[in-house]
Protein backbone atom coordinates (compact mmCIF):
# COMPACT_ATOMS: atom_id res chain seq x y z
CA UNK A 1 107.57 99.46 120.55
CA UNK A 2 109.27 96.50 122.25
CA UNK A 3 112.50 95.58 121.35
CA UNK A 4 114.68 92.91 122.15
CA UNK A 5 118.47 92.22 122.82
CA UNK A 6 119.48 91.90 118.97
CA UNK A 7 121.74 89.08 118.00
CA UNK A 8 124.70 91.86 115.64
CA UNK A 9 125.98 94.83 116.61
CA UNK A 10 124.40 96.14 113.39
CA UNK A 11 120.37 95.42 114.23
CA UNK A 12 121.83 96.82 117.74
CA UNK A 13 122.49 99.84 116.52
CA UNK A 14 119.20 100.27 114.04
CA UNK A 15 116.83 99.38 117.31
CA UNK A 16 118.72 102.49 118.87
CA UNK A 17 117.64 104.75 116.42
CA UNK A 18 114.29 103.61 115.75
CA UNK A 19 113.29 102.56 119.28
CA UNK A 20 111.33 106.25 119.88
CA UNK A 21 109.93 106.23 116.35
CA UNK A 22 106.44 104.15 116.87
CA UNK A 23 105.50 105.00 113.00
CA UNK A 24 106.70 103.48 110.21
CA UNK A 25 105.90 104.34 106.06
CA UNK A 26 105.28 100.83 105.18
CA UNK A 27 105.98 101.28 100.87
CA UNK A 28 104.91 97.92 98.57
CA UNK A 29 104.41 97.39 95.43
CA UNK A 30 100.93 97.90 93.98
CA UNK A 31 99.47 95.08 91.43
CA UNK A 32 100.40 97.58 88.56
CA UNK A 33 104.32 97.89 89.93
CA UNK A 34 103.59 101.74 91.49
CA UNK A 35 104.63 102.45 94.70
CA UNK A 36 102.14 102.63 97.41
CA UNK A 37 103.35 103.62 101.04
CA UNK A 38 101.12 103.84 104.21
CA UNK A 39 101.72 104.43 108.12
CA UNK A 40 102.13 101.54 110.40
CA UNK A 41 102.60 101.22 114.10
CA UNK A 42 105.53 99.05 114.79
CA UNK A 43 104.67 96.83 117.90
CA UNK A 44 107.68 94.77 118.14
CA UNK A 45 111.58 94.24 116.89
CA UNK A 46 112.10 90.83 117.90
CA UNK A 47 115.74 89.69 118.87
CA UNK A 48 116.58 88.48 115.24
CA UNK A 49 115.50 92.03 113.74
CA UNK A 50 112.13 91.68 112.49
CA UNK A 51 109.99 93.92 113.02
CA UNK A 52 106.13 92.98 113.84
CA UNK A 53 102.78 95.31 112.53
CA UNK A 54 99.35 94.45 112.66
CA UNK A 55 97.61 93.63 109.41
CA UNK A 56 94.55 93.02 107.82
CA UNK A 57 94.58 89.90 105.97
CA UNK A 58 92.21 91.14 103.43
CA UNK A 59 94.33 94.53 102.30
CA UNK A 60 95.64 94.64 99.40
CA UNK A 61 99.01 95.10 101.19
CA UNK A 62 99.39 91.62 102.57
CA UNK A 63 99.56 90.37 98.77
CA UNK A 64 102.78 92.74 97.83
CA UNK A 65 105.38 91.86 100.43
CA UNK A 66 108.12 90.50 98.73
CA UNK A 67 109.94 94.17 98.37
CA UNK A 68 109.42 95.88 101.42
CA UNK A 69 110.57 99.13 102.60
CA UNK A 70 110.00 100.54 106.04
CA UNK A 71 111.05 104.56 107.11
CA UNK A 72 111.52 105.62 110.10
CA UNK A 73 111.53 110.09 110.47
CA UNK A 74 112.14 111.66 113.71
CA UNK A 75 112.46 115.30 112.99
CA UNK A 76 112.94 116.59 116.47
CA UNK A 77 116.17 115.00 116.22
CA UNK A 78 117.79 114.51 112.88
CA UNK A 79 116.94 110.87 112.59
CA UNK A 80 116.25 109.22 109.17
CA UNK A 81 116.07 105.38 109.08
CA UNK A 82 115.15 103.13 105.67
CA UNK A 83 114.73 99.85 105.95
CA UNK A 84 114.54 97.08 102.86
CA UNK A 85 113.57 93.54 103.02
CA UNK A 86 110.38 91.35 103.06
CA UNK A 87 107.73 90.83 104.91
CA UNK A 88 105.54 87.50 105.84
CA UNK A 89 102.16 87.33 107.49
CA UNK A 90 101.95 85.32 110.35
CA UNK A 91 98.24 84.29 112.03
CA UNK A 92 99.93 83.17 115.30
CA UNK A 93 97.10 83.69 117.85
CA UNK A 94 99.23 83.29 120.91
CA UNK A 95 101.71 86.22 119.38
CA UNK A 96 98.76 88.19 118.47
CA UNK A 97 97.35 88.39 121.52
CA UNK A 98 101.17 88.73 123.39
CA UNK A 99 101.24 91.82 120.87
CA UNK A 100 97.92 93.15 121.12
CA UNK A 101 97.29 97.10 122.23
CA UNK A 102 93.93 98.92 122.35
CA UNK A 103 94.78 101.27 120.51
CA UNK A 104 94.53 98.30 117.13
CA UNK A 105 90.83 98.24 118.51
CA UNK A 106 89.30 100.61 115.74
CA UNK A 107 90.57 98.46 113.11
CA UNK A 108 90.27 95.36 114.36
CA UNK A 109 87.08 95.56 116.61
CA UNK A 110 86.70 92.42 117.88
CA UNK A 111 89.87 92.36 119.62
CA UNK A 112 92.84 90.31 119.11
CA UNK A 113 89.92 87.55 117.97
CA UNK A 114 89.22 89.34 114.90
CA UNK A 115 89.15 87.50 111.98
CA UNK A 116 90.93 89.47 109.79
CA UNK A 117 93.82 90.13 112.26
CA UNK A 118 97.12 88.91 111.33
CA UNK A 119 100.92 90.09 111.91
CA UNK A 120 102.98 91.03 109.48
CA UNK A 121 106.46 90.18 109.94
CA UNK A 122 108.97 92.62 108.26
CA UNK A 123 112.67 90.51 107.68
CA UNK A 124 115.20 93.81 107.52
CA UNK A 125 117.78 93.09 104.62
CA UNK A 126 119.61 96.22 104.24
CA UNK A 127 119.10 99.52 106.61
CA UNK A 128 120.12 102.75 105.81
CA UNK A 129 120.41 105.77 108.33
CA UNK A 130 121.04 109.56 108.70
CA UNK A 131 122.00 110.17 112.25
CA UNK A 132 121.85 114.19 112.87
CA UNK A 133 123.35 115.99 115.41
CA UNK A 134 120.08 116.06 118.26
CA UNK A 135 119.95 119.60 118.71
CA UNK A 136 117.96 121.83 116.32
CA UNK A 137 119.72 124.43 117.03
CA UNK A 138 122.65 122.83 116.09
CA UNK A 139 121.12 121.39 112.80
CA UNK A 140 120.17 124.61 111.72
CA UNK A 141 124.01 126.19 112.03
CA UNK A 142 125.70 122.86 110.37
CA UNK A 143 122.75 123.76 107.47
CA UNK A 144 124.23 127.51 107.73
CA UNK A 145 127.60 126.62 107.45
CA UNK A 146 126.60 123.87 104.45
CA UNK A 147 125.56 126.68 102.64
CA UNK A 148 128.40 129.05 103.36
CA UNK A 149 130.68 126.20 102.53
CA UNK A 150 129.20 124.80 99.48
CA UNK A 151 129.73 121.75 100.89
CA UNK A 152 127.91 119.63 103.79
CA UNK A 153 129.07 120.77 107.11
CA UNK A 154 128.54 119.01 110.33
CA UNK A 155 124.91 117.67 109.46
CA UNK A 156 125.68 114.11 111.25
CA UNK A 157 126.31 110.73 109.88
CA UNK A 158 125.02 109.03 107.07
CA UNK A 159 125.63 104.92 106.82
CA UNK A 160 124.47 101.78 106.08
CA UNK A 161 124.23 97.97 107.16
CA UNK A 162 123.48 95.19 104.96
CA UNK A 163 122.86 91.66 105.03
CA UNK A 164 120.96 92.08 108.26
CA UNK A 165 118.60 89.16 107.76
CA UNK A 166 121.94 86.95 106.30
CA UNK A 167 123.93 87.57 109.45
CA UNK A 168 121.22 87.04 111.84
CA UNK A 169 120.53 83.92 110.07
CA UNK A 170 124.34 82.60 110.29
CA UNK A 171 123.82 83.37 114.14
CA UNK A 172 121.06 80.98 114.73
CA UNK A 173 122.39 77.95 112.96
């Protein structure tokens, strides 16, 4: 994923922890209100936060983007990154084919000419994070001495930043 300089310390410090995670659970709301989550390759977060996906125009996923959440898992080391917003579809050729990777070929074989192609554009409201320590080894002892302790012991940080999309706003006006 490319990402950009971000305008706030706060989308600064979400890029960090989700610039090695290329897969996101995209989760929308179905027509009947359930939840409906699905992978998605992340391709870009542009300097203002947003993140950029490929999308096909005609899923039933471009219709439901007015509550989005994105996750972000990176097991290996302790990282744990939820993301809330919206998302927008943009049909920008000249971005699509800036953007464009073969590995989008199987589901969009014509290229970045293919009619259904689109981007979806995922605005970041509110981001929440676990930041574990990056060794397993010592994730698994801070789990050992949770237990021990009753209590949670040295299992890394857990915060949150919000307004994302308001304060990157305020910055470009």
């Amino acid at each position: 994923m490319k990402i950009a300089t971000q305008t706030s310390a706060e989308l600064t410090h979400v890029a960090q922890l989700i610039e090695n995670i290329p897969i996101a659970m995209l989760t929308t709301l179905d027509a009947d209100g359930a939840l409906v989550s699905r992978p998605m390759t992340a391709l870009e977060m542009d300097a203002q936060g947003a993140l950029w996906f490929f999308i096909d125009v005609q899923s039933s996923k471009a219709e439901h983007l007015s509550a989005v959440n994105l996750s972000f898992t990176d097991r290996d080391h302790g990282d744990y990154v939820s993301l809330s917003g919206r998302g927008d579809i943009d049909t920008d050729r000249a971005r699509i084919k800036s953007l464009w990777t073969v590995f989008a070929k199987p589901w969009f074989p014509s290229g970045p000419d293919s009619d259904n192609l689109a981007l979806l554009k995922f605005v970041p409201d509110t981001a929440d994070y676990w930041d574990g320590p990056s060794s397993k080894m010592v994730r698994a002892f801070g789990m050992m001495a949770s237990v021990i302790a009753g209590k949670p012991v040295a299992l890394g940080t857990h915060g949150s930043h919000s307004a994302l999309s308001a304060s990157t706003q305020a910055q470009q006006t």
